[in-house]
Structure formats: C-alpha cells, structure tokens
PDB file of N, CA and C in Angstrom:
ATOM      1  N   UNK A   1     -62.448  16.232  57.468  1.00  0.00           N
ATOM      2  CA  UNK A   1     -62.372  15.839  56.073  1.00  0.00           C
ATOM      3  C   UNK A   1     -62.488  14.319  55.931  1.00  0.00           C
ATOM      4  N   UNK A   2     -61.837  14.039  57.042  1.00  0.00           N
ATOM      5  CA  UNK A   2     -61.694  12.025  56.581  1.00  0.00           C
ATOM      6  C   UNK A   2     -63.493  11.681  57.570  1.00  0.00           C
ATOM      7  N   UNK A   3     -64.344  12.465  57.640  1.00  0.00           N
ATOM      8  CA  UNK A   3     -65.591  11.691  58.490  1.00  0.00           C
ATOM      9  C   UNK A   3     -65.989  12.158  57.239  1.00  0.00           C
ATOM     10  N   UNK A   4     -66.160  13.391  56.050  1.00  0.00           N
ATOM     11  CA  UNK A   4     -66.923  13.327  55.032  1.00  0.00           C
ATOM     12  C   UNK A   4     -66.885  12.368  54.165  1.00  0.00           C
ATOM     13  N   UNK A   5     -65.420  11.899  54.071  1.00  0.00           N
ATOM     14  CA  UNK A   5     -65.464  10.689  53.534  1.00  0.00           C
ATOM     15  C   UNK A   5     -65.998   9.819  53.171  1.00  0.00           C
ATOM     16  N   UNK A   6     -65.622   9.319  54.827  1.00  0.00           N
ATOM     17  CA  UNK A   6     -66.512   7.667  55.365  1.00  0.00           C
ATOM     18  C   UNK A   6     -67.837   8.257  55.124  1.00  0.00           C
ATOM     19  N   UNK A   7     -68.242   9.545  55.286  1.00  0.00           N
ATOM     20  CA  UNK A   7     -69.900   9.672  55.331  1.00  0.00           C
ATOM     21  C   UNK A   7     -70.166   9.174  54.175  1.00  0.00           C
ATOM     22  N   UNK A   8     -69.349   9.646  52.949  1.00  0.00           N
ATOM     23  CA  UNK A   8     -69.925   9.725  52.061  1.00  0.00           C
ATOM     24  C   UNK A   8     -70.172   8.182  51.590  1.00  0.00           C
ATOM     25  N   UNK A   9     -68.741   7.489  51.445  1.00  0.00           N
ATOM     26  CA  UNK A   9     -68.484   6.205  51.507  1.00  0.00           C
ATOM     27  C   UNK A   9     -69.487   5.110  51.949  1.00  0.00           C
ATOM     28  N   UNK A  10     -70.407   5.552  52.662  1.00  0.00           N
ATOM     29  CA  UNK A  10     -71.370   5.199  53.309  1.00  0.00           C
ATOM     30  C   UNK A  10     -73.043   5.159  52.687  1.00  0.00           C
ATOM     31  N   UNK A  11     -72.891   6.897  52.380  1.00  0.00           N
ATOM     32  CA  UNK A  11     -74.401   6.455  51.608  1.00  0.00           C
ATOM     33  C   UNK A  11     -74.206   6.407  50.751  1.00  0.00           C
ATOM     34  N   UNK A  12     -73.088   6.127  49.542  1.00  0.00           N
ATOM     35  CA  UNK A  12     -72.665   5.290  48.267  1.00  0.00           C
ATOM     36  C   UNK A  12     -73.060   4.126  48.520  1.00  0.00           C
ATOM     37  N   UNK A  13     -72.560   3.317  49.363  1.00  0.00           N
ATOM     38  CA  UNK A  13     -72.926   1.861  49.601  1.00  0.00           C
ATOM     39  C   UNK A  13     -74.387   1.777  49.930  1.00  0.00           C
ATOM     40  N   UNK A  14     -75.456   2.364  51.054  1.00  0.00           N
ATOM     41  CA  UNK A  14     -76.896   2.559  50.775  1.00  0.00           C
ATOM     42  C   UNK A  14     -77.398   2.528  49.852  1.00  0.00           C
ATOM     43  N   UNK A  15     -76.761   3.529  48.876  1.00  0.00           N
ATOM     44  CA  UNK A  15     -77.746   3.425  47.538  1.00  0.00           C
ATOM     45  C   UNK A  15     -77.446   2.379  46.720  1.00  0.00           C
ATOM     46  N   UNK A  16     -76.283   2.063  46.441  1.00  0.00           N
ATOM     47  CA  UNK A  16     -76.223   0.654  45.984  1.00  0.00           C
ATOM     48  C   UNK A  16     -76.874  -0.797  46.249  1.00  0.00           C
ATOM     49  N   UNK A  17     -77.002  -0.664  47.494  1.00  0.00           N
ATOM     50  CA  UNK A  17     -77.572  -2.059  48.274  1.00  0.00           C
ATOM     51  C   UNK A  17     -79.100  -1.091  47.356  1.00  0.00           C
ATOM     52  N   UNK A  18     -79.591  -0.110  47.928  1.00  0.00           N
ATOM     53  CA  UNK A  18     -81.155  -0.136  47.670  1.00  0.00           C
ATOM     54  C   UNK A  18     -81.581  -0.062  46.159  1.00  0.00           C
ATOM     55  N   UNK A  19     -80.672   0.585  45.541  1.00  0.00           N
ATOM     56  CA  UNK A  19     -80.897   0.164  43.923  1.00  0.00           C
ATOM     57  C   UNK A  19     -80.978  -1.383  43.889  1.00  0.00           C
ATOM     58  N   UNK A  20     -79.940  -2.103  44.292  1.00  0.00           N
ATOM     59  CA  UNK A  20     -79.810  -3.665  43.858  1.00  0.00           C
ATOM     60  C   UNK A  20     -81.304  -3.713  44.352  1.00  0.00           C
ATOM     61  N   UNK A  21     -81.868  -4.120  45.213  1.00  0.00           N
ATOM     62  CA  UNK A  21     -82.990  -4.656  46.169  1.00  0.00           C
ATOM     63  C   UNK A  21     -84.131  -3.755  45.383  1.00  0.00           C
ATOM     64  N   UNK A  22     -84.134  -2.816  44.640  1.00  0.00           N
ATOM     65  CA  UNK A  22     -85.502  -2.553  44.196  1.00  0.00           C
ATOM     66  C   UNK A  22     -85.101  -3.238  42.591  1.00  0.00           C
ATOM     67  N   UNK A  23     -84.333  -3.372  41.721  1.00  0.00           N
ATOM     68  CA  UNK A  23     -83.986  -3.848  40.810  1.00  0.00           C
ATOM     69  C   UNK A  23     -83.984  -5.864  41.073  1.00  0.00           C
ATOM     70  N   UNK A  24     -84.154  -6.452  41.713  1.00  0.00           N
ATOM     71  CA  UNK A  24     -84.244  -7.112  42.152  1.00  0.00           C
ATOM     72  C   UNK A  24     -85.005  -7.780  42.412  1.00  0.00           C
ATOM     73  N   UNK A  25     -86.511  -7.219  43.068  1.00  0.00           N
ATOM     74  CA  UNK A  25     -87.757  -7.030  42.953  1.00  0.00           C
ATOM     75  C   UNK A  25     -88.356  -6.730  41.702  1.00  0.00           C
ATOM     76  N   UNK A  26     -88.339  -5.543  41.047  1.00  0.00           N
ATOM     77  CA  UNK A  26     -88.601  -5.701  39.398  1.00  0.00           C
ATOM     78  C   UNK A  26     -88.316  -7.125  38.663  1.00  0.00           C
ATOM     79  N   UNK A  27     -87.071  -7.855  38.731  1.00  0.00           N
ATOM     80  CA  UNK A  27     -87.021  -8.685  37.865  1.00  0.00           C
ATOM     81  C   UNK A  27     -87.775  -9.900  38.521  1.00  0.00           C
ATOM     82  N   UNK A  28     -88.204 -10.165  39.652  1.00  0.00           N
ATOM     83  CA  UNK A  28     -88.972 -10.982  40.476  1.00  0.00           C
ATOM     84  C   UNK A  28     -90.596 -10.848  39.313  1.00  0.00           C
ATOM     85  N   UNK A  29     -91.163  -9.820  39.409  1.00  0.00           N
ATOM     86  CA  UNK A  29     -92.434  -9.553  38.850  1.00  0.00           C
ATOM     87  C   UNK A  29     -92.098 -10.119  37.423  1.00  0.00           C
ATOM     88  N   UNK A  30     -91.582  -9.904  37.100  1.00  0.00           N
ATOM     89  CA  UNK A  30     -91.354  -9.839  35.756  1.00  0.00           C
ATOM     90  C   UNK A  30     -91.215 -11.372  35.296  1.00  0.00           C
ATOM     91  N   UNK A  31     -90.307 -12.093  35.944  1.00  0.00           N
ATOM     92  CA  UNK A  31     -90.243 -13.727  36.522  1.00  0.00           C
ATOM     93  C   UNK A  31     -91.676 -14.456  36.528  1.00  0.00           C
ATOM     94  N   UNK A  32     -92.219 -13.649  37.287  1.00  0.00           N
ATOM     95  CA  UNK A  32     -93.529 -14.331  37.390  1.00  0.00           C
ATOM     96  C   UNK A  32     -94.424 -14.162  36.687  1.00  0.00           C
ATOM     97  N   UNK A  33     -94.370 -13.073  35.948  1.00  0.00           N
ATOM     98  CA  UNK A  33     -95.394 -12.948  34.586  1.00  0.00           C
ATOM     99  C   UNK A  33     -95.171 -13.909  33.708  1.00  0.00           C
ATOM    100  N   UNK A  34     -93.802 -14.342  33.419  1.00  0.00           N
ATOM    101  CA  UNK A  34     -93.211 -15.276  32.628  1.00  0.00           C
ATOM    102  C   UNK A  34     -93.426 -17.091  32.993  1.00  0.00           C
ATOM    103  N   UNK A  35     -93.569 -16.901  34.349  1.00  0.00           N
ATOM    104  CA  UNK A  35     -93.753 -18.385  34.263  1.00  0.00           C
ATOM    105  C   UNK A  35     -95.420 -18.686  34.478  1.00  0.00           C
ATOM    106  N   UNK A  36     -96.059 -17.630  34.742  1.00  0.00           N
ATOM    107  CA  UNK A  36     -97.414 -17.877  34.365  1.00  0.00           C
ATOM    108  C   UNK A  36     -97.972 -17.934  32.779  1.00  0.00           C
ATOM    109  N   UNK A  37     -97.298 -17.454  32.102  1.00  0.00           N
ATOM    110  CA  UNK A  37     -97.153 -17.414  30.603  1.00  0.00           C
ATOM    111  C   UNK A  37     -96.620 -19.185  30.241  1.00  0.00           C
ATOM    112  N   UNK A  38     -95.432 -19.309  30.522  1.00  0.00           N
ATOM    113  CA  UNK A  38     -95.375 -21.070  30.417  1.00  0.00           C
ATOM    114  C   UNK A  38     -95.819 -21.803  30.797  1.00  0.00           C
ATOM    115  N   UNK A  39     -96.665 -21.798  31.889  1.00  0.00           N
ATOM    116  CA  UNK A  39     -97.753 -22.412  32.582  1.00  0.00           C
ATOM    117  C   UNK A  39     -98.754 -22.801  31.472  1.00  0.00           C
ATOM    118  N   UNK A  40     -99.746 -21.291  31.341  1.00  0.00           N
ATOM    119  CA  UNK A  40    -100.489 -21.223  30.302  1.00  0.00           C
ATOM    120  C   UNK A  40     -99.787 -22.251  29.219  1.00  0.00           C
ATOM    121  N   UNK A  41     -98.984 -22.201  28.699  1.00  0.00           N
ATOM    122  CA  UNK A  41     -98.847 -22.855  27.555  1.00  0.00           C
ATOM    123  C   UNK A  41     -98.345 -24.364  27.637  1.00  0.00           C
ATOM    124  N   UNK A  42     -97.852 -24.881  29.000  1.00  0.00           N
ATOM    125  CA  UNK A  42     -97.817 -26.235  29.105  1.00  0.00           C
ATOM    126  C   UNK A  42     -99.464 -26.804  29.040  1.00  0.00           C
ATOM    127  N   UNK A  43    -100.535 -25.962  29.440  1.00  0.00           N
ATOM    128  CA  UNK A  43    -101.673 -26.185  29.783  1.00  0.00           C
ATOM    129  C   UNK A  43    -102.406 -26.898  28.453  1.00  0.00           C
ATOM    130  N   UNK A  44    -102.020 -25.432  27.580  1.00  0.00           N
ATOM    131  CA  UNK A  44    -102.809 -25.677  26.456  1.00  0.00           C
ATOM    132  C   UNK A  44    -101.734 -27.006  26.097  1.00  0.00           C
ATOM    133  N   UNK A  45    -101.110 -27.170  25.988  1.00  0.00           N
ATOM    134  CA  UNK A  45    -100.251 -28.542  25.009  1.00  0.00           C
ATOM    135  C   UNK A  45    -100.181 -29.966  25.796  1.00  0.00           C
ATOM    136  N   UNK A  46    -100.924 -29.939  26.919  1.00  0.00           N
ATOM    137  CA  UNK A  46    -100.938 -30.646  27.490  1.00  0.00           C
ATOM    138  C   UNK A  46    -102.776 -31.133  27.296  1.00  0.00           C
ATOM    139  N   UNK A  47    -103.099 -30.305  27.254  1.00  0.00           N
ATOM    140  CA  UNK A  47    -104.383 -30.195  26.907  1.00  0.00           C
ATOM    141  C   UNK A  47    -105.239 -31.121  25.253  1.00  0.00           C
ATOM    142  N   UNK A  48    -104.025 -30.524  24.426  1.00  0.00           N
ATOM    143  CA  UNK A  48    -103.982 -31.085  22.908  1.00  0.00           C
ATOM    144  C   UNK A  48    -103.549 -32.418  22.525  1.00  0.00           C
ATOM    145  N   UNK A  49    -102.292 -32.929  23.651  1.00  0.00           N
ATOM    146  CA  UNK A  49    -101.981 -33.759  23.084  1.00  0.00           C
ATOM    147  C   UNK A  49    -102.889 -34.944  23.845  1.00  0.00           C
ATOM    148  N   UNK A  50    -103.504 -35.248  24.888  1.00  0.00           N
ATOM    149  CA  UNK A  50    -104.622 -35.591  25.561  1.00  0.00           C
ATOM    150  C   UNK A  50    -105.619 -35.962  24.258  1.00  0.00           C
ATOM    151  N   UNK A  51    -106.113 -34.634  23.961  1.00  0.00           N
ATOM    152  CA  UNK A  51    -107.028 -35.177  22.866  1.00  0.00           C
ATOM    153  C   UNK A  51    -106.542 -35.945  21.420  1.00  0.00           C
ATOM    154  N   UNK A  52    -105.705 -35.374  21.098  1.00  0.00           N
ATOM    155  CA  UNK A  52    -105.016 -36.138  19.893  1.00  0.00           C
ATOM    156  C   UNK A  52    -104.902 -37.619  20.300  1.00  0.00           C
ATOM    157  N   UNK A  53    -104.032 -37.889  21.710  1.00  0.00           N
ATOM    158  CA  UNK A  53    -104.020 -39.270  21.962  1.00  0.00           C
ATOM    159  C   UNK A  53    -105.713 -39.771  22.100  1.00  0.00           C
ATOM    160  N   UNK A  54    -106.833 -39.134  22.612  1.00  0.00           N
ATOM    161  CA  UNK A  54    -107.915 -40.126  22.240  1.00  0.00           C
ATOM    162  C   UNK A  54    -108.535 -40.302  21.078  1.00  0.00           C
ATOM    163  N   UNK A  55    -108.305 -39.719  19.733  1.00  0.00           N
ATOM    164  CA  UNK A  55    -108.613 -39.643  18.283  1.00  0.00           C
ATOM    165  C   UNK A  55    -108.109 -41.046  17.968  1.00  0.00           C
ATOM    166  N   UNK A  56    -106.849 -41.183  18.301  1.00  0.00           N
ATOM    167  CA  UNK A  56    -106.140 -42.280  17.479  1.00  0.00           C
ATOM    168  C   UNK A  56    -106.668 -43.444  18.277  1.00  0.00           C
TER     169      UNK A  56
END
C-alpha cells in the first residue's frame, strides 16, 4: 500500500514537471511572435521619424 503511494506520488510530480515544460514552451512561441511584432513596429517609427527629421 505505502509503494502505491510513493508510485503514485511520483507520476503526480512527472506530470507536473511535464505540463510546466510544455506550457512553458507555448508561452516561449508566443513571446516571440510578440517581439517580432515590436520589432516590426520600432522599424516602421524609426523609419518615419528619419524622414520627418529630413523634411524639416
């Protein structure tokens, strides 16, 4: 009875660690969609104010 336990006790903690670590990874992708998105947009405004400064 006390090894079903610990067994169990055991792949409770597995799945926890492997939920965290695939949840983990998701928010990684997701990270990086996002800072390619602010990228893009430092680009463009970096881009604009360039030209604005040679108008004046």
């Amino acid at each position: 009875m006390k090894t079903l336990i610990i067994k169990t006790f055991l792949v409770a903690i597995l799945l926890l660690g492997y939920f965290t670590i695939v949840s983990y990874a998701q928010s990684g992708k997701q990270n990086a969609a996002l800072i390619k998105q602010i990228d893009s947009m430092f680009k463009d405004d970096q881009f604009w104010r360039k030209e604005f400064i040679k108008v004046q």
